[in-house]
C-alpha atoms as a PDB file:
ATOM      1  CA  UNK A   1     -12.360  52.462  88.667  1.00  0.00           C
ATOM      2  CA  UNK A   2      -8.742  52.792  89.775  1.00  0.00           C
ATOM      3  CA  UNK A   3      -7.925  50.321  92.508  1.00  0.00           C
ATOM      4  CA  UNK A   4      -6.487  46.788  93.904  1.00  0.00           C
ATOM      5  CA  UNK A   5      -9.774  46.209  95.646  1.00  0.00           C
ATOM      6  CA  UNK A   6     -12.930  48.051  95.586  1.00  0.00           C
ATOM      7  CA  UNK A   7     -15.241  47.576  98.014  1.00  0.00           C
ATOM      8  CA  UNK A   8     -18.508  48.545  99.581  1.00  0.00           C
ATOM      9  CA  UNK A   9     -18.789  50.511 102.885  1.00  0.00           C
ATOM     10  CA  UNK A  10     -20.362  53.459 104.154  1.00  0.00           C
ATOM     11  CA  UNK A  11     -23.255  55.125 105.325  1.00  0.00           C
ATOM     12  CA  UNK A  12     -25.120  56.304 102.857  1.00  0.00           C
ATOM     13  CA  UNK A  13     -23.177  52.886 101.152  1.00  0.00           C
ATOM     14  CA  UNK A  14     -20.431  54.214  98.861  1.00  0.00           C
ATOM     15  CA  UNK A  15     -17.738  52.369  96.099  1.00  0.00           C
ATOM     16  CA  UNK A  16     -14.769  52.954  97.214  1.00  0.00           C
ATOM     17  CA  UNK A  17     -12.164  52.403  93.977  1.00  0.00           C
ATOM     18  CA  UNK A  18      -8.902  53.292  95.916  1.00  0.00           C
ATOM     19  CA  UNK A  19      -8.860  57.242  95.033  1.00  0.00           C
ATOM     20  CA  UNK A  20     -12.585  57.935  95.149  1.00  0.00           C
ATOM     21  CA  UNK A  21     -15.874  57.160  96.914  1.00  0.00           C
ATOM     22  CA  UNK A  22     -18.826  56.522  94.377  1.00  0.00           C
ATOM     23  CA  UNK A  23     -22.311  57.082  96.004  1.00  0.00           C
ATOM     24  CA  UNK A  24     -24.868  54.446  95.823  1.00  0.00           C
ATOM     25  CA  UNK A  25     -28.524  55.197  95.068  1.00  0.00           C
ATOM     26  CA  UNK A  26     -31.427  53.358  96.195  1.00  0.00           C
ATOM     27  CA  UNK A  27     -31.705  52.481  92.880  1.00  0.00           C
ATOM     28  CA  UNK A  28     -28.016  51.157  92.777  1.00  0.00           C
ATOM     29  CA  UNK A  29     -26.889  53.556  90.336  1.00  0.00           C
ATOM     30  CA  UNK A  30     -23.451  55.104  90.890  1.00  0.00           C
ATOM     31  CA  UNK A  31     -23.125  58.946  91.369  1.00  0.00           C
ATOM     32  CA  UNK A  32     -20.668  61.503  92.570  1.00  0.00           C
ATOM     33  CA  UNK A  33     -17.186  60.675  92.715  1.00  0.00           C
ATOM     34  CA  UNK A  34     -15.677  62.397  95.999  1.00  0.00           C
ATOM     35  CA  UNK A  35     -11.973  62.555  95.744  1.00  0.00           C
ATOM     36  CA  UNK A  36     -10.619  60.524  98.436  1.00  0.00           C
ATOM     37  CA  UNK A  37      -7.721  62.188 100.668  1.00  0.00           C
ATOM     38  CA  UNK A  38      -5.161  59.617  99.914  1.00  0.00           C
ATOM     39  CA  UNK A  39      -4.901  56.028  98.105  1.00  0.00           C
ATOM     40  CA  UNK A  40      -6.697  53.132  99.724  1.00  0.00           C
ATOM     41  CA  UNK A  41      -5.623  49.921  98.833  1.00  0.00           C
ATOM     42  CA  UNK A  42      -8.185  48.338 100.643  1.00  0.00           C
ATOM     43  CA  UNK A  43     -11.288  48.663 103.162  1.00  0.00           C
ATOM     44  CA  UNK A  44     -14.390  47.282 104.044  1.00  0.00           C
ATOM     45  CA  UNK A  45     -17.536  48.207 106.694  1.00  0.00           C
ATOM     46  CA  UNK A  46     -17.511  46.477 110.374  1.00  0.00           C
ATOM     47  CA  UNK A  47     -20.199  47.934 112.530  1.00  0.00           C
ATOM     48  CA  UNK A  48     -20.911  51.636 112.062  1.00  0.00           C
ATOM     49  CA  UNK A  49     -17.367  51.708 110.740  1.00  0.00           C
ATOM     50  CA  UNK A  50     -15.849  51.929 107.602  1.00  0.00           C
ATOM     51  CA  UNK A  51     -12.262  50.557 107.644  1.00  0.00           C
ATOM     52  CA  UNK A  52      -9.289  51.129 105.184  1.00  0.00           C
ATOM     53  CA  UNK A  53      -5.792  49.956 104.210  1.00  0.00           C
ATOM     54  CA  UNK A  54      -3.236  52.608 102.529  1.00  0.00           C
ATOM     55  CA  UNK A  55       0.288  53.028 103.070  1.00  0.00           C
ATOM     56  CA  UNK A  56       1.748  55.353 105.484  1.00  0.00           C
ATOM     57  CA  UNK A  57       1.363  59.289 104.739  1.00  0.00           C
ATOM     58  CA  UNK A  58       4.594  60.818 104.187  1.00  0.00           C
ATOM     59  CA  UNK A  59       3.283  64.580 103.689  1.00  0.00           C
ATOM     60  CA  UNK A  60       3.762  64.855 100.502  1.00  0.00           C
ATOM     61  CA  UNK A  61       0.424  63.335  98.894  1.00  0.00           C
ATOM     62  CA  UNK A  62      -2.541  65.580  98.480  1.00  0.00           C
ATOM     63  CA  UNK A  63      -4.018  64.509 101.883  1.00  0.00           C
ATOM     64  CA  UNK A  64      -0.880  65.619 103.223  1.00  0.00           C
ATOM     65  CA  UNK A  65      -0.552  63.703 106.988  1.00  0.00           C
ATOM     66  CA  UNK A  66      -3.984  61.961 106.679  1.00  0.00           C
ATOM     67  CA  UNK A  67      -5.532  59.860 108.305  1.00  0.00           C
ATOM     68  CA  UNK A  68      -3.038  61.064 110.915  1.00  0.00           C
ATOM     69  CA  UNK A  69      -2.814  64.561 112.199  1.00  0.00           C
ATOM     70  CA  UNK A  70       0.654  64.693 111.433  1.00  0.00           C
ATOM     71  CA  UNK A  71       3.747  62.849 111.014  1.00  0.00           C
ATOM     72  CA  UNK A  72       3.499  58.941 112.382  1.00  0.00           C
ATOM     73  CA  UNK A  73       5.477  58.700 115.623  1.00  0.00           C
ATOM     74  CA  UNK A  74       5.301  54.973 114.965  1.00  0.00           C
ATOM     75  CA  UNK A  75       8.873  53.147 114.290  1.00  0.00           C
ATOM     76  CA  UNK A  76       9.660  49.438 113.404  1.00  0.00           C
ATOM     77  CA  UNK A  77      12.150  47.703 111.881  1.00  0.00           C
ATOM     78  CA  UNK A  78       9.086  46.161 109.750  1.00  0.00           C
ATOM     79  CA  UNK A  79       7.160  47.068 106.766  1.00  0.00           C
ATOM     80  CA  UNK A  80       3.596  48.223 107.734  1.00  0.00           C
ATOM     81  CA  UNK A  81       0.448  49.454 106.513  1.00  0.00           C
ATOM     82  CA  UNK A  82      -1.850  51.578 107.863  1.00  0.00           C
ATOM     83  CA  UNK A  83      -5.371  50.360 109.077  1.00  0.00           C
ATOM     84  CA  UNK A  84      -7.653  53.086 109.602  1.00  0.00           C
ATOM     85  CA  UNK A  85     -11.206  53.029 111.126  1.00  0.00           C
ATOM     86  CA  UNK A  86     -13.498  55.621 110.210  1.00  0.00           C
ATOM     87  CA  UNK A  87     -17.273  57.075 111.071  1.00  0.00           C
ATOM     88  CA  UNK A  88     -19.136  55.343 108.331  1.00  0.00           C
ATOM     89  CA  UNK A  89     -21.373  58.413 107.360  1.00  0.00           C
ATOM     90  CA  UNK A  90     -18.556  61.310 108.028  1.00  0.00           C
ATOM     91  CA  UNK A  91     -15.487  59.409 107.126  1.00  0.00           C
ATOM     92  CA  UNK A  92     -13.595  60.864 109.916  1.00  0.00           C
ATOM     93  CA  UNK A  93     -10.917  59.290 110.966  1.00  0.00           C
ATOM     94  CA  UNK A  94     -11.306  57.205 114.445  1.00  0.00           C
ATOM     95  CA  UNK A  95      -7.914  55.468 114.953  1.00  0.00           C
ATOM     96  CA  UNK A  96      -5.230  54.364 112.699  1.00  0.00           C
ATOM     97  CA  UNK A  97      -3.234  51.233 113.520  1.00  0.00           C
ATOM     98  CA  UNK A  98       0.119  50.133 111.659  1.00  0.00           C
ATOM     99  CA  UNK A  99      -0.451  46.554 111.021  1.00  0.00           C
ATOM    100  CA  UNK A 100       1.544  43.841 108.646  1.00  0.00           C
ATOM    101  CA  UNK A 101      -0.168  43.373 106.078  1.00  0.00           C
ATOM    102  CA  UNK A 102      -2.351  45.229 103.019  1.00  0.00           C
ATOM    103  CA  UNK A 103      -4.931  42.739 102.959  1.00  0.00           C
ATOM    104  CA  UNK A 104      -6.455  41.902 106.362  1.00  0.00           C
ATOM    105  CA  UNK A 105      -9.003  39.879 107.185  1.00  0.00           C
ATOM    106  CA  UNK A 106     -11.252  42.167 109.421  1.00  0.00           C
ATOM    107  CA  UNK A 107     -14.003  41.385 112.002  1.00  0.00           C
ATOM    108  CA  UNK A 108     -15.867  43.081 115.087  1.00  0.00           C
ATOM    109  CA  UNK A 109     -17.345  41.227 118.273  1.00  0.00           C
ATOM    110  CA  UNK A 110     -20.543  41.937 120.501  1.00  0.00           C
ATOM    111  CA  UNK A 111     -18.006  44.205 122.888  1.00  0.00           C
ATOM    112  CA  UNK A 112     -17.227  46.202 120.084  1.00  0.00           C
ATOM    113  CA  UNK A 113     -13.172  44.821 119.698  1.00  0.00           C
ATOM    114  CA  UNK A 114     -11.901  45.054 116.346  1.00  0.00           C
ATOM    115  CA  UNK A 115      -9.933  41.945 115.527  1.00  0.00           C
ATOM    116  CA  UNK A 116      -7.613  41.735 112.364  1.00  0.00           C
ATOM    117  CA  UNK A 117      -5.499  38.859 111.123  1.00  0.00           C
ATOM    118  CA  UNK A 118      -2.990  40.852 109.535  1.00  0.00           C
ATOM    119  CA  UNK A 119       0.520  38.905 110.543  1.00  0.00           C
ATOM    120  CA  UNK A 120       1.620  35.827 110.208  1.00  0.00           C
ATOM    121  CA  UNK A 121       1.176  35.640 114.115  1.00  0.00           C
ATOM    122  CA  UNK A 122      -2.151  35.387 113.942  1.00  0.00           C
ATOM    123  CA  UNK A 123      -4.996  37.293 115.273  1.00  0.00           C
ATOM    124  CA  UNK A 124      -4.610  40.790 117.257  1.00  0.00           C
ATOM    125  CA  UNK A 125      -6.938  43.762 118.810  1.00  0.00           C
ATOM    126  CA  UNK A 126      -7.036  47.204 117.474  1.00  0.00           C
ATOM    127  CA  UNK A 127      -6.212  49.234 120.467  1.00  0.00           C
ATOM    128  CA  UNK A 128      -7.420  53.049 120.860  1.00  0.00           C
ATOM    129  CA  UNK A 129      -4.827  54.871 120.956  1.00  0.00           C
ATOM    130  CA  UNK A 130      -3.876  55.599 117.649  1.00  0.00           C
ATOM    131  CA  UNK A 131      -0.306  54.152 116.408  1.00  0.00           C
ATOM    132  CA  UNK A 132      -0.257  52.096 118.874  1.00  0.00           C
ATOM    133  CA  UNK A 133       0.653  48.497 118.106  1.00  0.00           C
ATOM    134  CA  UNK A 134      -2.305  45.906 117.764  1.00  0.00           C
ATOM    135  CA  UNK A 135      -2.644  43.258 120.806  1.00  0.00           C
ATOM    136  CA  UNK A 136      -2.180  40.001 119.824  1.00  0.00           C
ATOM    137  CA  UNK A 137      -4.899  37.601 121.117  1.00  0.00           C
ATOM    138  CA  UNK A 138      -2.574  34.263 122.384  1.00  0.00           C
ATOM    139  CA  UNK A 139      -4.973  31.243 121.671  1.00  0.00           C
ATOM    140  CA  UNK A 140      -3.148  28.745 122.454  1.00  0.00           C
ATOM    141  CA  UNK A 141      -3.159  29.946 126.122  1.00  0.00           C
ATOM    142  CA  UNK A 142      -7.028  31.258 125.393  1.00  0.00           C
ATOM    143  CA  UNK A 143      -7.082  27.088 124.858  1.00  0.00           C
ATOM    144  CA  UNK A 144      -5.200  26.175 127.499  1.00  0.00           C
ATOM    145  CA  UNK A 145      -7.293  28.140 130.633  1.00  0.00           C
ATOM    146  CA  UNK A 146     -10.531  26.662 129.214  1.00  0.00           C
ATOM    147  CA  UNK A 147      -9.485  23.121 128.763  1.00  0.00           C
ATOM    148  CA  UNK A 148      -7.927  23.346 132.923  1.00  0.00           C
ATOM    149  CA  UNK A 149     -10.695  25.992 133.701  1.00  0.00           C
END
């Protein structure tokens, strides 16, 4: 395997080794590689959603604009990564997020949020929209209305 971090994830459960997507048997044996669109540098499962970490597509790479349909419209003066949800069975893209870091620590609540600690700033909402910037969740104010609440 190829990659920073494999992980786990999918429905049937696949490897993921940061170009390909191993599938596991009931018997946990490894079988067909699938050739992954781009690099991931990272992922994970959350719900029925697989979620991955690569760098932004520039066109050139054999997935060409993917996850995105086509050139990001997202701008910063930062470095970001792309965090991508996916269907866990079809590995469609869902959404795709620009966030601050390749290595995020990635959870989902009972509502269905997807919360990422990606920044230093602590934790934030992925939004829908795709490219749209994730929505920081303030705690210390979160603190603040329950303690005078």
């Amino acid at each position: 395997m190829d990659s920073y971090r494999p992980f786990l994830a999918g429905t049937p459960p696949a490897i993921f080794d940061g170009t390909n997507a191993y599938r596991v048997l009931d018997d946990l044996t490894v079988v067909d590689a699938a050739a992954l669109p781009d690099r991931v540098l990272d992922g994970g499962q959350i719900g029925d959603m697989t979620w991955i970490v690569g760098h932004p597509p520039d066109g050139t790479g054999r997935g060409r604009w993917w996850p995105l349909t086509g050139r990001p419209t997202y701008t910063t003066e930062h470095q970001y990564w792309l965090f991508t949800l996916l269907d866990a069975s079809t590995r469609e893209p869902i959404s795709s997020t620009p966030i601050r870091s390749a290595q995020p620590d990635v959870t989902i609540d009972s509502a269905g949020t997807v919360w990422v600690a990606a920044t230093p700033r602590g934790l934030h909402a992925i939004p829908d929209p795709t490219m749209t910037e994730p929505v920081p969740l303030d705690v210390a104010d979160l603190l603040d209305r329950l303690r005078t609440g």
